[in-house]
C-alpha atoms as a PDB file:
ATOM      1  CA  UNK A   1    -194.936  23.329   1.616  1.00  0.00           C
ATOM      2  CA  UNK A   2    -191.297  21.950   1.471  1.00  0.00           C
ATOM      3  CA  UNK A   3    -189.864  21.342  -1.615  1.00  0.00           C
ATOM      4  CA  UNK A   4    -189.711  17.362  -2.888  1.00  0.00           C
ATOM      5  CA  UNK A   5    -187.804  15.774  -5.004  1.00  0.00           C
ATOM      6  CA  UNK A   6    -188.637  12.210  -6.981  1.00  0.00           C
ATOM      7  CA  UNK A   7    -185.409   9.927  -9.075  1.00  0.00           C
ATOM      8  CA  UNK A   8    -185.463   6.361 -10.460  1.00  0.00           C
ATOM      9  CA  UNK A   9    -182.806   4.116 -10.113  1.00  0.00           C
ATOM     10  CA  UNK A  10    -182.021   1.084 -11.904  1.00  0.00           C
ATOM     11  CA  UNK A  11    -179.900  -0.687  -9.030  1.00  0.00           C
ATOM     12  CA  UNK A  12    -176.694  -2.282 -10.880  1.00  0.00           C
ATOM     13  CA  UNK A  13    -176.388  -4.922  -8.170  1.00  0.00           C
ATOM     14  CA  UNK A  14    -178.654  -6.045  -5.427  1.00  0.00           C
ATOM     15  CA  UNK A  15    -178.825  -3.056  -2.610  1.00  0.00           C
ATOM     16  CA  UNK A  16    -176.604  -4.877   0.115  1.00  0.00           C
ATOM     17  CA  UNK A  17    -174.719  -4.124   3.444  1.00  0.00           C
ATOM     18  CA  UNK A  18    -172.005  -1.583   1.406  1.00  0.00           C
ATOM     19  CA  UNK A  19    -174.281   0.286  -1.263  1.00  0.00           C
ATOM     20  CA  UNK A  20    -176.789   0.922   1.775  1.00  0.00           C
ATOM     21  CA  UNK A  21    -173.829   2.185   4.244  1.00  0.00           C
ATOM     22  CA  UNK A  22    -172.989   4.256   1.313  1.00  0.00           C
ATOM     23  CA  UNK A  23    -176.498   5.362   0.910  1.00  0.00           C
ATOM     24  CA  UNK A  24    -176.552   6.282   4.527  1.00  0.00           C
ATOM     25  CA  UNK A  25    -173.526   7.806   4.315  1.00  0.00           C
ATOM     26  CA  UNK A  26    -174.720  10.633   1.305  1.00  0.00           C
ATOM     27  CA  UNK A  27    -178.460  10.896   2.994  1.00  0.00           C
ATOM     28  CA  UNK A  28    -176.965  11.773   6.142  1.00  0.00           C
ATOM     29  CA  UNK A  29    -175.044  15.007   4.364  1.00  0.00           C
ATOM     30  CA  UNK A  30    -178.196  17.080   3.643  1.00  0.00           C
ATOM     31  CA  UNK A  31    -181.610  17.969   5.796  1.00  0.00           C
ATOM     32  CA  UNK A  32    -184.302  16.314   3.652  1.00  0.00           C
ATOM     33  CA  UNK A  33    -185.884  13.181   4.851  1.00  0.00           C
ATOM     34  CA  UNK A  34    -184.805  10.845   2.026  1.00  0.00           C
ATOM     35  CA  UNK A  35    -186.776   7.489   1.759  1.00  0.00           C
ATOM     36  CA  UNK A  36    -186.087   4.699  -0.926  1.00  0.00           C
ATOM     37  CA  UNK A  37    -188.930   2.786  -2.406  1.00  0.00           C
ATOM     38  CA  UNK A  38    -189.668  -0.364  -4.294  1.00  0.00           C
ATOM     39  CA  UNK A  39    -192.891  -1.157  -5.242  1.00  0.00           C
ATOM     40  CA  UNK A  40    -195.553  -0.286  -2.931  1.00  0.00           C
ATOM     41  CA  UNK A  41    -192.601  -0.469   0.465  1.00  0.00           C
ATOM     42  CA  UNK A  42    -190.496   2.592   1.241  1.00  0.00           C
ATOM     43  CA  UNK A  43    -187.905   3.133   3.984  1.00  0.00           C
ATOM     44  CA  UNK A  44    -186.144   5.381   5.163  1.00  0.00           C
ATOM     45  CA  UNK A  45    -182.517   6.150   3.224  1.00  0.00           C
ATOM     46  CA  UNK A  46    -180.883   6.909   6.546  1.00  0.00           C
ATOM     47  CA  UNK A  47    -181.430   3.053   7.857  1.00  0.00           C
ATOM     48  CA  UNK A  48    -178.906   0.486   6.089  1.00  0.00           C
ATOM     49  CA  UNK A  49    -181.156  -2.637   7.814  1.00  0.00           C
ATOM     50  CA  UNK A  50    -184.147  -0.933   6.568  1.00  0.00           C
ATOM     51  CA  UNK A  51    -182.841  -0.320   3.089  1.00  0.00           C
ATOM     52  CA  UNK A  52    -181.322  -3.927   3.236  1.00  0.00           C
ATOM     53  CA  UNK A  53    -185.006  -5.155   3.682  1.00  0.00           C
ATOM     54  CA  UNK A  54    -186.337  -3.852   0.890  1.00  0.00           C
ATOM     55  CA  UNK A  55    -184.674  -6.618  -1.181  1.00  0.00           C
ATOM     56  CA  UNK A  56    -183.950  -4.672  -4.026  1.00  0.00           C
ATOM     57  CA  UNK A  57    -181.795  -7.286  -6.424  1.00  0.00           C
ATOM     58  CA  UNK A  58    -179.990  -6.157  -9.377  1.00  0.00           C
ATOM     59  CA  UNK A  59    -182.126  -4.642 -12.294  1.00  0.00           C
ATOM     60  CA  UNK A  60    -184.718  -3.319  -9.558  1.00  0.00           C
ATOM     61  CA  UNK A  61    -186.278  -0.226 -10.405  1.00  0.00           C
ATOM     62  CA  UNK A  62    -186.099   1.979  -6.872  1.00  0.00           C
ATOM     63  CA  UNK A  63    -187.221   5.254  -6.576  1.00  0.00           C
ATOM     64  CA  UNK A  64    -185.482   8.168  -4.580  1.00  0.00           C
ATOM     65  CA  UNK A  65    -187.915  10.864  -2.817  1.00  0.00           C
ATOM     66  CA  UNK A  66    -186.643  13.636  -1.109  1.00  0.00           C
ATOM     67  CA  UNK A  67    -188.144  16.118   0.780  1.00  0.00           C
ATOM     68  CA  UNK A  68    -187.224  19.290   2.872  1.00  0.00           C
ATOM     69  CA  UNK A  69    -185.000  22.714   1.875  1.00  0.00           C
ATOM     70  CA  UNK A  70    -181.996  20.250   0.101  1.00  0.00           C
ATOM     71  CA  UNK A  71    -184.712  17.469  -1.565  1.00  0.00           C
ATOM     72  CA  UNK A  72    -183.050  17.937  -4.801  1.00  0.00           C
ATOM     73  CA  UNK A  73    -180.010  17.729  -4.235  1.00  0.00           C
ATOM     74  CA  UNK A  74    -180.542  14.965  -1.387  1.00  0.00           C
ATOM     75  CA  UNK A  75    -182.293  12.871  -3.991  1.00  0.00           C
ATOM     76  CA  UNK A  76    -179.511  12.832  -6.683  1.00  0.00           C
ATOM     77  CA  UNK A  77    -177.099  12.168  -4.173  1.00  0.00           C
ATOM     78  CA  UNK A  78    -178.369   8.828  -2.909  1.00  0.00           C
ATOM     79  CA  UNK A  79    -179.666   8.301  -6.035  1.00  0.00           C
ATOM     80  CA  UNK A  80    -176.108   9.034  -7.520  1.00  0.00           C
ATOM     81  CA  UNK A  81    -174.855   6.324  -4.904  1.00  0.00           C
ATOM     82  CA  UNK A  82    -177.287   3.423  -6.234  1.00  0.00           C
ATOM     83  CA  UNK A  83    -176.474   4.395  -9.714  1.00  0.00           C
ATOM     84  CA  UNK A  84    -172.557   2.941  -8.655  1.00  0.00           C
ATOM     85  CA  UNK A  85    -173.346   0.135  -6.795  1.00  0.00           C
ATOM     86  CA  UNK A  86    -171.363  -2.832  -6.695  1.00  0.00           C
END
């Protein structure tokens, strides 16, 4: 079994076009499949138009699974991203 990793995020500002490029941008650093969820919807963190769609506004709690040989440290870098967005 591949190791997983789970992280909440309180999004400072709604997840638009630049936190999601961002987002992109660290998921697309380490192996794991990294998908962002809200509610019952997750997509995948290496999509900006699917993370855009998930509508997160500001306040949203999001959560960041990882998983795969880097999930931990996949996870707390996207989630790390969402943390500072503006």
């Amino acid at each position: 079994m591949s190791p997983s990793s789970e992280v909440e995020v309180v999004l400072p500002a709604a997840l638009h076009a630049r936190p999601a490029a961002e987002a992109v941008r660290a998921a697309s650093i380490f192996t794991a499949d990294v998908e962002v969820c809200l509610g019952e919807r997750s997509v995948s963190a290496r999509s900006a138009l699917r993370l855009m769609s998930l509508g997160a506004n500001a306040g949203a709690t999001v959560t960041v699974r990882a998983t795969g040989d880097d999930a931990d440290l996949a996870a707390r870098a996207v989630a790390e991203v969402l943390r500072a967005a503006q």
